[in-house]
PDB file of N, CA and C in Angstrom:
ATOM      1  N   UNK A   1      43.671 -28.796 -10.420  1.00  0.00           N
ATOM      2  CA  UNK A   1      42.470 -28.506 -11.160  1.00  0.00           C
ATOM      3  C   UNK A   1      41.313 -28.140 -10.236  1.00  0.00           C
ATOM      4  N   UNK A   2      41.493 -28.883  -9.144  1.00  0.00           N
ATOM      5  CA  UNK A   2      39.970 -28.765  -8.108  1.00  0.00           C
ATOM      6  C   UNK A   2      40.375 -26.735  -7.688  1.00  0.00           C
ATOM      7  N   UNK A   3      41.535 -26.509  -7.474  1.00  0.00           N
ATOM      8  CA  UNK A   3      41.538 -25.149  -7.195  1.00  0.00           C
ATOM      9  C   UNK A   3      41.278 -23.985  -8.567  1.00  0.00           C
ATOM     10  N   UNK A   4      41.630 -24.590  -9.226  1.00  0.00           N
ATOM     11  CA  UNK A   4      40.871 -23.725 -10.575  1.00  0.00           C
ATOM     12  C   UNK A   4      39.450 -23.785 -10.579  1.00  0.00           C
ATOM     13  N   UNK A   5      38.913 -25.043 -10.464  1.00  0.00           N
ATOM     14  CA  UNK A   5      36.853 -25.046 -10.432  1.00  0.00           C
ATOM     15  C   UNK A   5      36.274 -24.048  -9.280  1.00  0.00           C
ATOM     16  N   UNK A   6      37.177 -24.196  -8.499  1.00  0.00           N
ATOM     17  CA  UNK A   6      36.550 -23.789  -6.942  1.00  0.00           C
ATOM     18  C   UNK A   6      36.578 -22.255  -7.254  1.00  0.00           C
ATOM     19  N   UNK A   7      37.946 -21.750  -7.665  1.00  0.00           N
ATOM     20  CA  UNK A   7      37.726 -20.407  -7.887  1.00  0.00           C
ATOM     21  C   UNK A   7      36.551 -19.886  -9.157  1.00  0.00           C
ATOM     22  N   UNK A   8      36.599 -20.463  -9.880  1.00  0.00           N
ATOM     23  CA  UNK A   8      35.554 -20.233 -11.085  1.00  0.00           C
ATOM     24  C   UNK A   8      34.214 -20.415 -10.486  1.00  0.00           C
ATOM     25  N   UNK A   9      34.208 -21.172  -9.994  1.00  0.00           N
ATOM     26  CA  UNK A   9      32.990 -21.606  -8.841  1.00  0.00           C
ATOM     27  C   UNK A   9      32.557 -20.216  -7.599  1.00  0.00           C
ATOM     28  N   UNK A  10      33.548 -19.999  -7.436  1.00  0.00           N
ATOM     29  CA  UNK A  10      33.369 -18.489  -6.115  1.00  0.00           C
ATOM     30  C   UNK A  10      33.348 -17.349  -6.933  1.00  0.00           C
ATOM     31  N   UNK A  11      33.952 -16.980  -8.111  1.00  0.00           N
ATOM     32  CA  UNK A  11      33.755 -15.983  -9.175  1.00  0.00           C
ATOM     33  C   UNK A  11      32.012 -15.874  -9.533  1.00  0.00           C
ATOM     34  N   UNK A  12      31.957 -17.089  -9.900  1.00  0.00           N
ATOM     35  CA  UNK A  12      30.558 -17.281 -10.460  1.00  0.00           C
ATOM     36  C   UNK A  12      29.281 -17.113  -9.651  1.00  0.00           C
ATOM     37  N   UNK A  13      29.808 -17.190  -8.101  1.00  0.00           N
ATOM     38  CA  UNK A  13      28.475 -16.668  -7.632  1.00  0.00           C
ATOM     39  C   UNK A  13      29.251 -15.520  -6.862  1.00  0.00           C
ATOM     40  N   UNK A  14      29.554 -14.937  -6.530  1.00  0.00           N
ATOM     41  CA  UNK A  14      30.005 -13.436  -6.177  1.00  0.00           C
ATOM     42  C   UNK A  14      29.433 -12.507  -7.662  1.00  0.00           C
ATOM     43  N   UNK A  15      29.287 -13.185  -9.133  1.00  0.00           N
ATOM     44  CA  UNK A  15      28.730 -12.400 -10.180  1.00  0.00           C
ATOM     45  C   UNK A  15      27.608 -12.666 -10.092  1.00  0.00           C
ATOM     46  N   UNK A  16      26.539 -13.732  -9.544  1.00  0.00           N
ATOM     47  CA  UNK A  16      25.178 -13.778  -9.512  1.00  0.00           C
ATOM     48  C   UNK A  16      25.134 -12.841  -7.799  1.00  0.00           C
ATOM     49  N   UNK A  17      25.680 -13.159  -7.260  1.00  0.00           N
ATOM     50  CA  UNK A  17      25.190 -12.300  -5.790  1.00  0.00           C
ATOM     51  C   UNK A  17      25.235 -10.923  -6.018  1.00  0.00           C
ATOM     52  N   UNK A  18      26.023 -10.180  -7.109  1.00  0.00           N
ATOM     53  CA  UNK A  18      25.952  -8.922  -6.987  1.00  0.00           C
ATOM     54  C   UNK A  18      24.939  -8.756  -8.453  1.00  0.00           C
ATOM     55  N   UNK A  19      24.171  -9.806  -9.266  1.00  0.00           N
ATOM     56  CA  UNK A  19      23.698  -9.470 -10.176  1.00  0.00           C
ATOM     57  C   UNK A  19      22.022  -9.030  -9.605  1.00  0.00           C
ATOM     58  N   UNK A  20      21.865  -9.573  -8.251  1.00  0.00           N
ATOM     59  CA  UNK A  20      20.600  -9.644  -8.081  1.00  0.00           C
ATOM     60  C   UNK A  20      20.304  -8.526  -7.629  1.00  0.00           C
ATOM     61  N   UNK A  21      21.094  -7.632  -6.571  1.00  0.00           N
ATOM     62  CA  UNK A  21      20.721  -6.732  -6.381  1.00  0.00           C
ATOM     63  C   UNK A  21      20.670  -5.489  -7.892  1.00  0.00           C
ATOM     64  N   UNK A  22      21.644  -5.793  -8.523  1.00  0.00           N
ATOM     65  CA  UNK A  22      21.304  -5.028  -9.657  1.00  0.00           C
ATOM     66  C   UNK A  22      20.092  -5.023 -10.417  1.00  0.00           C
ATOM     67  N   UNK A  23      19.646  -6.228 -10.455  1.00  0.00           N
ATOM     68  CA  UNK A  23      18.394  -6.870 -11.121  1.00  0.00           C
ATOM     69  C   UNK A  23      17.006  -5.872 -10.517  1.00  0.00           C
ATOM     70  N   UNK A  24      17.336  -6.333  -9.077  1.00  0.00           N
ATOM     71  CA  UNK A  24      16.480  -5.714  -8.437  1.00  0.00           C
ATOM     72  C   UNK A  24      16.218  -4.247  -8.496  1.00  0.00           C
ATOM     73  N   UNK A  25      17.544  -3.257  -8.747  1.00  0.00           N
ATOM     74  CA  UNK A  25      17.360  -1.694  -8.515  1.00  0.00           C
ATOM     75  C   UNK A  25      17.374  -2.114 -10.085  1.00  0.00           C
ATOM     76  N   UNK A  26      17.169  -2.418 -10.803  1.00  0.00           N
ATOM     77  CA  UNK A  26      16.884  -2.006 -12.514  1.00  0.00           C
ATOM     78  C   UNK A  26      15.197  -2.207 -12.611  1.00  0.00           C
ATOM     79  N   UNK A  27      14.915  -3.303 -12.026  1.00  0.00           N
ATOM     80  CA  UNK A  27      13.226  -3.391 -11.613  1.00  0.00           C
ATOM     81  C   UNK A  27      12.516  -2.450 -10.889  1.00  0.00           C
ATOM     82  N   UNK A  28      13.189  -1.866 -10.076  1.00  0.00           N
ATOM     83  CA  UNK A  28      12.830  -0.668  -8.926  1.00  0.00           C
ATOM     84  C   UNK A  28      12.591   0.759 -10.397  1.00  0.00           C
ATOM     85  N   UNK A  29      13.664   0.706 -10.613  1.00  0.00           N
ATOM     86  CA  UNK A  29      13.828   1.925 -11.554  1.00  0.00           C
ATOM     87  C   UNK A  29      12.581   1.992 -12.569  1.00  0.00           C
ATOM     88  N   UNK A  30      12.181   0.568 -13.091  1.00  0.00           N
ATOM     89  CA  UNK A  30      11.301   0.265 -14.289  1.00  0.00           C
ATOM     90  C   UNK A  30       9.832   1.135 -13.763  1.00  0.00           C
ATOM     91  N   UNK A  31      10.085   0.466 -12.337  1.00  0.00           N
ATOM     92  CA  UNK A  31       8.584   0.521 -11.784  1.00  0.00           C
ATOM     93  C   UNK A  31       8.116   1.748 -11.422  1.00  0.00           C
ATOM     94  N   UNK A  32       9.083   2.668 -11.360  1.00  0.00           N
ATOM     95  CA  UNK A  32       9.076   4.222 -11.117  1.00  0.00           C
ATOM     96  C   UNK A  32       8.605   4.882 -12.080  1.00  0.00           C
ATOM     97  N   UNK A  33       9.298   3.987 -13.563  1.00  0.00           N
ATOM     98  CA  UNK A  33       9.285   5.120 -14.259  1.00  0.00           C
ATOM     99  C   UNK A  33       7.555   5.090 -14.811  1.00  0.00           C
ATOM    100  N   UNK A  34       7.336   3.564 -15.012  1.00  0.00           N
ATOM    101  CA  UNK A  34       5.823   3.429 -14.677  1.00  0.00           C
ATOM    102  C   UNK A  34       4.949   4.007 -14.119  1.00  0.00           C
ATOM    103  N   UNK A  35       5.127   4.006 -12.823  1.00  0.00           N
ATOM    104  CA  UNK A  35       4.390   4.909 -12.166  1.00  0.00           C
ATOM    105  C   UNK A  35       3.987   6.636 -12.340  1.00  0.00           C
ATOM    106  N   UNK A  36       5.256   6.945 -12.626  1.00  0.00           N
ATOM    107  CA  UNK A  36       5.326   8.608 -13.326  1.00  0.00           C
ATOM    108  C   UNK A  36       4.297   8.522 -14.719  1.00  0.00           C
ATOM    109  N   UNK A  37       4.612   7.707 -15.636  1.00  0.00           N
ATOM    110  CA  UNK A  37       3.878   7.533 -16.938  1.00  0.00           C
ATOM    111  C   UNK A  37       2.796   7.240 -16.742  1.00  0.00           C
ATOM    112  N   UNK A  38       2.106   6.729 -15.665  1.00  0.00           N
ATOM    113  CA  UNK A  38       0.829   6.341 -15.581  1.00  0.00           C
ATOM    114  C   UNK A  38      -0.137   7.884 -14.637  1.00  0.00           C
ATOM    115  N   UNK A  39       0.840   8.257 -13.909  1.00  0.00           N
ATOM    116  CA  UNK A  39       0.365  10.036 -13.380  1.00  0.00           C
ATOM    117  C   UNK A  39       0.716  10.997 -14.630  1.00  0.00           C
ATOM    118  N   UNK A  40       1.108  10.706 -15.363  1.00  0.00           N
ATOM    119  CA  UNK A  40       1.083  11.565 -16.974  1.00  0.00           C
ATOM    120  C   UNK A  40       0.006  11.097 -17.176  1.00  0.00           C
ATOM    121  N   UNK A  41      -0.215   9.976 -17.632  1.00  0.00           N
ATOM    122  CA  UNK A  41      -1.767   9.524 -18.212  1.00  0.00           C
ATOM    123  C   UNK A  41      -2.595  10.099 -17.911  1.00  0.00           C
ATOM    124  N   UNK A  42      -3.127   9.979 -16.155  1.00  0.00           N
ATOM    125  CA  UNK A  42      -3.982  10.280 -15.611  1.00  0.00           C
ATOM    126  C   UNK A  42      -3.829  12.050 -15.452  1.00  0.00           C
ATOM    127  N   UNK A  43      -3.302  12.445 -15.701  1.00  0.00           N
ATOM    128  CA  UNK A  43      -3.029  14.387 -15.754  1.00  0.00           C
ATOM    129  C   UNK A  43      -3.814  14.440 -17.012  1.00  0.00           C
ATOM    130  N   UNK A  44      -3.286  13.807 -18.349  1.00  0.00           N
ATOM    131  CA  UNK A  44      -3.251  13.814 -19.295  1.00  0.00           C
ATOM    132  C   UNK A  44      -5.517  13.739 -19.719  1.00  0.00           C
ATOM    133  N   UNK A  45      -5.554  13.169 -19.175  1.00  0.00           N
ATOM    134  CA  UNK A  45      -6.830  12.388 -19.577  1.00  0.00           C
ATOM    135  C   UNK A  45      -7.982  13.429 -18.462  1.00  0.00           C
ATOM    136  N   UNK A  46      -7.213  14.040 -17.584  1.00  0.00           N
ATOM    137  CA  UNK A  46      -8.262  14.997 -16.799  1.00  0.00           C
ATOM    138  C   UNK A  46      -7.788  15.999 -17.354  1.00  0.00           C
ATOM    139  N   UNK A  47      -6.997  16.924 -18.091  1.00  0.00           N
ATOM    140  CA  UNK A  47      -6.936  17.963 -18.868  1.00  0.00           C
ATOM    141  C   UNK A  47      -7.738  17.692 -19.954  1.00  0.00           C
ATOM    142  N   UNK A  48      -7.847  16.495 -20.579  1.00  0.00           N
ATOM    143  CA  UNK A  48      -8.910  16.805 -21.822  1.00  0.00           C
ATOM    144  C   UNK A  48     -10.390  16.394 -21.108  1.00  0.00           C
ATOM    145  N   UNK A  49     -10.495  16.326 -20.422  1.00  0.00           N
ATOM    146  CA  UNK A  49     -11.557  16.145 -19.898  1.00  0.00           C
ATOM    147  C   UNK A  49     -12.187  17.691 -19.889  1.00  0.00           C
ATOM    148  N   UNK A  50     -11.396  18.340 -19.287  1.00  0.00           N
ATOM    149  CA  UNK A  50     -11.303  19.958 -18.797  1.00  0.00           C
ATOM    150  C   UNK A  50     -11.631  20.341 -20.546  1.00  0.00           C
ATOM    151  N   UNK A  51     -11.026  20.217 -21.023  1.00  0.00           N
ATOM    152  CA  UNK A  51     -10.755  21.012 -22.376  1.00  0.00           C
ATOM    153  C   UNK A  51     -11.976  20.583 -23.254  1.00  0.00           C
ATOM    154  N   UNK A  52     -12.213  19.460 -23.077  1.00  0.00           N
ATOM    155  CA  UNK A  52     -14.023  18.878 -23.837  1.00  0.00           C
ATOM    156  C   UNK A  52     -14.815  19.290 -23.327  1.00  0.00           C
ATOM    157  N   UNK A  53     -14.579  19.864 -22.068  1.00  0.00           N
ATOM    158  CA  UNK A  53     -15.699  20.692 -20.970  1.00  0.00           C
ATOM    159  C   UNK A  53     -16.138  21.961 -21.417  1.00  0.00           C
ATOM    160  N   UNK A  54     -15.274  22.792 -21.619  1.00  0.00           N
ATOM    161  CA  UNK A  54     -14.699  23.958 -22.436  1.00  0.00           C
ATOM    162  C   UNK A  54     -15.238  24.193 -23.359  1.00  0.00           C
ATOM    163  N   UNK A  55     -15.391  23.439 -24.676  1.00  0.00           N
ATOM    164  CA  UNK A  55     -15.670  23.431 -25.623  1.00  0.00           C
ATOM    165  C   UNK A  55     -16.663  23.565 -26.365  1.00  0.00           C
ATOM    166  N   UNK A  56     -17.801  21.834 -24.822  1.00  0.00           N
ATOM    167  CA  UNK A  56     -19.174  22.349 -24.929  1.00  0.00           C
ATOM    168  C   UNK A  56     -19.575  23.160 -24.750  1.00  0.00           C
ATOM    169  N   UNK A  57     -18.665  24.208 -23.815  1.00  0.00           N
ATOM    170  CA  UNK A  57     -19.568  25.492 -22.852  1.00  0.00           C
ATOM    171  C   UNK A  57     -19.472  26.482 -24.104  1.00  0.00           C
ATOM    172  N   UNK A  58     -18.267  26.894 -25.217  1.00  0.00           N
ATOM    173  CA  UNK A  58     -17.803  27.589 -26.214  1.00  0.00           C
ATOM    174  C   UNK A  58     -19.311  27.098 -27.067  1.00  0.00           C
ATOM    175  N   UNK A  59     -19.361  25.958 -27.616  1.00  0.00           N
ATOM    176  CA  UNK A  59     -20.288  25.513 -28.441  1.00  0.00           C
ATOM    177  C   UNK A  59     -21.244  26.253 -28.258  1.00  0.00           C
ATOM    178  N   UNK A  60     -21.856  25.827 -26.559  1.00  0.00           N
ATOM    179  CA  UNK A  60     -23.416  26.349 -26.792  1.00  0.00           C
ATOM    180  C   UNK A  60     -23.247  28.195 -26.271  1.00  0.00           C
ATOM    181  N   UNK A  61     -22.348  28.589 -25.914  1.00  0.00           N
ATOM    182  CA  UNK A  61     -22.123  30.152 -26.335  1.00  0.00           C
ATOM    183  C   UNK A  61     -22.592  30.705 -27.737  1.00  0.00           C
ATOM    184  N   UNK A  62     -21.543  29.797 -28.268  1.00  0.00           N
ATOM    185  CA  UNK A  62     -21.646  30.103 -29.989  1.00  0.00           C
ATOM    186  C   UNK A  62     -23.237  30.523 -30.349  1.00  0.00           C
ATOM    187  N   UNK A  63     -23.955  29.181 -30.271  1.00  0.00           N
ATOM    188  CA  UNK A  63     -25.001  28.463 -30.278  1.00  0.00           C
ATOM    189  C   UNK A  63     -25.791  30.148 -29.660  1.00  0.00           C
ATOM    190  N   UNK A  64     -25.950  30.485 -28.675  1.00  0.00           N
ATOM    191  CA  UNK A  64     -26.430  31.801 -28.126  1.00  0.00           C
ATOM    192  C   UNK A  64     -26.754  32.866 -28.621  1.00  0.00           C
ATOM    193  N   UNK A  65     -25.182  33.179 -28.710  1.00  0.00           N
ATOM    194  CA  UNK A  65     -24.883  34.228 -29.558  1.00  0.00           C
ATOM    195  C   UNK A  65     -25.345  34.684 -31.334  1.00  0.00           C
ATOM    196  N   UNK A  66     -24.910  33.258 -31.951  1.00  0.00           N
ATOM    197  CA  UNK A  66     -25.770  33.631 -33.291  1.00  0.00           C
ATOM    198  C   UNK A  66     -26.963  33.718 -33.334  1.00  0.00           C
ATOM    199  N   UNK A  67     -27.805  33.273 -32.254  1.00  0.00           N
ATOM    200  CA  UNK A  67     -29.306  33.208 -32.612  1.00  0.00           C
ATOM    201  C   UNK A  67     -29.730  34.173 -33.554  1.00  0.00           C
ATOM    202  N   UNK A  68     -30.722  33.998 -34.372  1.00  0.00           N
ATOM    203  CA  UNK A  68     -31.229  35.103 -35.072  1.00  0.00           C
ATOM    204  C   UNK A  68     -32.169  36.147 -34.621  1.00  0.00           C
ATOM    205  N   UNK A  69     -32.774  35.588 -33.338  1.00  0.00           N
ATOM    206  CA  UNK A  69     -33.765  36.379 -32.025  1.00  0.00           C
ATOM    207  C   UNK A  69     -32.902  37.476 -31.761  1.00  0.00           C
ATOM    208  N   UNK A  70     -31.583  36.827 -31.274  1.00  0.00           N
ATOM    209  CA  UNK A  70     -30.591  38.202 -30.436  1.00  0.00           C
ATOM    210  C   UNK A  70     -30.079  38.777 -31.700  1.00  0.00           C
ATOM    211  N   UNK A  71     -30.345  38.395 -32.425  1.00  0.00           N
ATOM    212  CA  UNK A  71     -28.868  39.438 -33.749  1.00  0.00           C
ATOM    213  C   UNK A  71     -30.614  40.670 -34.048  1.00  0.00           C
ATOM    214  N   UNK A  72     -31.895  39.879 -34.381  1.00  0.00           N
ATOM    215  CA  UNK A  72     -32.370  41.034 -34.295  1.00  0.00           C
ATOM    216  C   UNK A  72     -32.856  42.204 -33.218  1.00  0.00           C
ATOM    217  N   UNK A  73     -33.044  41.582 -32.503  1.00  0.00           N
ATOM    218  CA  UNK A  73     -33.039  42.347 -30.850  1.00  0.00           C
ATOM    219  C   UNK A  73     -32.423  43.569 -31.187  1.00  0.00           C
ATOM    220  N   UNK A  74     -30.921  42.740 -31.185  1.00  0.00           N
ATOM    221  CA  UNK A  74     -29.382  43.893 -31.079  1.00  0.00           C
ATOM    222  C   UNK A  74     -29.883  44.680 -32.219  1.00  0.00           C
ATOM    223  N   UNK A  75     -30.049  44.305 -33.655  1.00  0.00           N
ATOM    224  CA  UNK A  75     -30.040  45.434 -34.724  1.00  0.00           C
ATOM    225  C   UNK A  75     -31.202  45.982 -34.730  1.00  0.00           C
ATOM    226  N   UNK A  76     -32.423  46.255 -34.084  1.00  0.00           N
ATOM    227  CA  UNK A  76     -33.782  47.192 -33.758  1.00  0.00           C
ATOM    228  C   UNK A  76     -33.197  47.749 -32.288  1.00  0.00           C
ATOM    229  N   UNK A  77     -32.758  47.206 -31.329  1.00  0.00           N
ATOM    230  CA  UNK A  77     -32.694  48.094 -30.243  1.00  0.00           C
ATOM    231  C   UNK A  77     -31.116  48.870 -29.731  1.00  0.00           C
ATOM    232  N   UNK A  78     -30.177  48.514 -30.213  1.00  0.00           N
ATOM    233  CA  UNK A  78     -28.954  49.095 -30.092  1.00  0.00           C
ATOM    234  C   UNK A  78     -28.627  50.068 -31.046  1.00  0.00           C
ATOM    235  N   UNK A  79     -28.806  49.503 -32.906  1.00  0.00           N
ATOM    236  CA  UNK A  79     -28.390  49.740 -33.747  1.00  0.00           C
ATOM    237  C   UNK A  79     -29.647  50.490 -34.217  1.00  0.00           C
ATOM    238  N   UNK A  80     -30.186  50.651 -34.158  1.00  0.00           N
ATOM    239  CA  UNK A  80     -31.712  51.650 -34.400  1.00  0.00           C
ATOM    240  C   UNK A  80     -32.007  50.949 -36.066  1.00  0.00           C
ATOM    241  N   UNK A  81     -31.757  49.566 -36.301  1.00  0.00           N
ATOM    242  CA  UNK A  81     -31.866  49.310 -37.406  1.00  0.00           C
ATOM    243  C   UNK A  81     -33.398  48.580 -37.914  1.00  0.00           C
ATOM    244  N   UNK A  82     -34.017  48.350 -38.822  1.00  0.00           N
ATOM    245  CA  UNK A  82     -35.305  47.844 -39.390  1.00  0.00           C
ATOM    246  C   UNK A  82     -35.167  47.234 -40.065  1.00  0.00           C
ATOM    247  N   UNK A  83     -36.383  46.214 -40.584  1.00  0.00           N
ATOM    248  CA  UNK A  83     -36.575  45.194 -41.643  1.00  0.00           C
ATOM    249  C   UNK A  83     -36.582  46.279 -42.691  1.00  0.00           C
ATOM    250  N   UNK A  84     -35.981  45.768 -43.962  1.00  0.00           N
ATOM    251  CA  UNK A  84     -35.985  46.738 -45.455  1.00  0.00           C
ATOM    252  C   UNK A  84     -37.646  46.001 -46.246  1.00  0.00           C
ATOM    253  N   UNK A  85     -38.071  46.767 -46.287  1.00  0.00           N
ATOM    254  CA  UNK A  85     -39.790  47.075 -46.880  1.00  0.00           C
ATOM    255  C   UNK A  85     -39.119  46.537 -48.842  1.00  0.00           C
ATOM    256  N   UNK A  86     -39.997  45.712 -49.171  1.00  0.00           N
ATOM    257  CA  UNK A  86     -39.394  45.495 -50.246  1.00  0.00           C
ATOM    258  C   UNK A  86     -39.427  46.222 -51.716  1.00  0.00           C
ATOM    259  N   UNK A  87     -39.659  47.703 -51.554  1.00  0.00           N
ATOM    260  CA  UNK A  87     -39.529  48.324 -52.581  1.00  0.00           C
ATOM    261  C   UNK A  87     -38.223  49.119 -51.997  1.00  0.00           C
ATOM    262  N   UNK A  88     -37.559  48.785 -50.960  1.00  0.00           N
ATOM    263  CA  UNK A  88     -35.997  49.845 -50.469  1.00  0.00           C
ATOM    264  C   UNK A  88     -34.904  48.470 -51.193  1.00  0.00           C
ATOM    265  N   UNK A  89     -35.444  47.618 -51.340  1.00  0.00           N
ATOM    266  CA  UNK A  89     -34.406  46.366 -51.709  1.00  0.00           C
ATOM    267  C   UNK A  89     -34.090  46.185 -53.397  1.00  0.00           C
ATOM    268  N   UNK A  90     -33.031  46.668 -53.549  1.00  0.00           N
ATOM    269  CA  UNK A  90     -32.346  46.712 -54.711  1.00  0.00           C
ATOM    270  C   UNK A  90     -31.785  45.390 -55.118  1.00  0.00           C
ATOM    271  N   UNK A  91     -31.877  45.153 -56.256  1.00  0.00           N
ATOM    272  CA  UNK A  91     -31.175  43.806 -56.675  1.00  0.00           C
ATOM    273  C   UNK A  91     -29.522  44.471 -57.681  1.00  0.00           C
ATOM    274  N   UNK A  92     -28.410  43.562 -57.553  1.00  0.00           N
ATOM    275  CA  UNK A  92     -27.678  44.064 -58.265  1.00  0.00           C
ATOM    276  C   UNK A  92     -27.545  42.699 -58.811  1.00  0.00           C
ATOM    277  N   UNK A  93     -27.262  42.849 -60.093  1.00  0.00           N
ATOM    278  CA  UNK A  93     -26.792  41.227 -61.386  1.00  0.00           C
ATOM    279  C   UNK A  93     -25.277  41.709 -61.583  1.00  0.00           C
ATOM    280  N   UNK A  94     -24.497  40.877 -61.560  1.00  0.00           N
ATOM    281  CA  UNK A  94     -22.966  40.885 -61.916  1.00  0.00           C
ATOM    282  C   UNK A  94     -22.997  40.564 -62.883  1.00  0.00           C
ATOM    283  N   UNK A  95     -22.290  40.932 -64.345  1.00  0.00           N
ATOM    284  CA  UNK A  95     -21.687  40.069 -65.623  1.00  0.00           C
ATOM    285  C   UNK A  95     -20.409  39.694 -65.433  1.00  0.00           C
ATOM    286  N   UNK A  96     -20.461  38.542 -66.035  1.00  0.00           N
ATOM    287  CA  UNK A  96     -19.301  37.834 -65.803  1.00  0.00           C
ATOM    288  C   UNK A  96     -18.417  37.991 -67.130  1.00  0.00           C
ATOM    289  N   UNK A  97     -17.589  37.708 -67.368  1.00  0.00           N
ATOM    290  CA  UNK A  97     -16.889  37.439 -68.657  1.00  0.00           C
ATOM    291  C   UNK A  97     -17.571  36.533 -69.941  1.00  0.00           C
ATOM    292  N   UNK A  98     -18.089  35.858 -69.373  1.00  0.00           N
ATOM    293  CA  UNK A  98     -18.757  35.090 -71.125  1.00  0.00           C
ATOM    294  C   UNK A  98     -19.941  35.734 -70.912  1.00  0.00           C
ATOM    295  N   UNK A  99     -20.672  36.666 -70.315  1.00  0.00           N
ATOM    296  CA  UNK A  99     -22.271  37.542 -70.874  1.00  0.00           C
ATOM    297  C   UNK A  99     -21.652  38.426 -71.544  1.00  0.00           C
ATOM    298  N   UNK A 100     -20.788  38.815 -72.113  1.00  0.00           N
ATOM    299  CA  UNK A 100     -21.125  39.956 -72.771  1.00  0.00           C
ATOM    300  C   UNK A 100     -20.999  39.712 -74.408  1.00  0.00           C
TER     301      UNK A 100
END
């Protein structure tokens, strides 16, 4: 019997001696993959940074561009266009289906 324990006994740690290094490269592996996911993050979080940057700059373009200063500018000095004098201003009334 003592040679049956002994071997169960040398089985049993030859399976913990080779469990640790496994333990260990499965922890190694974890910590990698961590590390990659956390340089995604940080990519991740300076592209929208970039892209909210962007956006404001689009905004106050926008913001520029519609002014009503530059739209008339452009339509008196490009477009040779004028304010309409209010006897050139026509009104049109639509009927709808229940006026008539």
């Amino acid at each position: 019997m003592k040679k049956g324990s002994r071997i169960v006994r040398v089985l049993f740690v030859a399976l913990l001696a080779l469990c640790i290094p496994g333990a260990l490269a499965i922890g190694g592996m974890r910590s990698r993959k961590y590390a990659d996911l956390n340089k995604d993050v940080i990519d991740l979080e300076t592209r929208q940074q970039t892209l909210v940057d962007e956006n404001k700059n689009l905004i106050t373009d926008i913001s520029l561009l519609s002014s009503t200063d530059r739209i008339e500018r452009i339509a008196e000095e490009e477009l040779g266009m004028r304010q309409a004098e209010s006897e050139e201003i026509v009104r049109v009334q639509m009927k709808g289906a229940n006026d008539e």
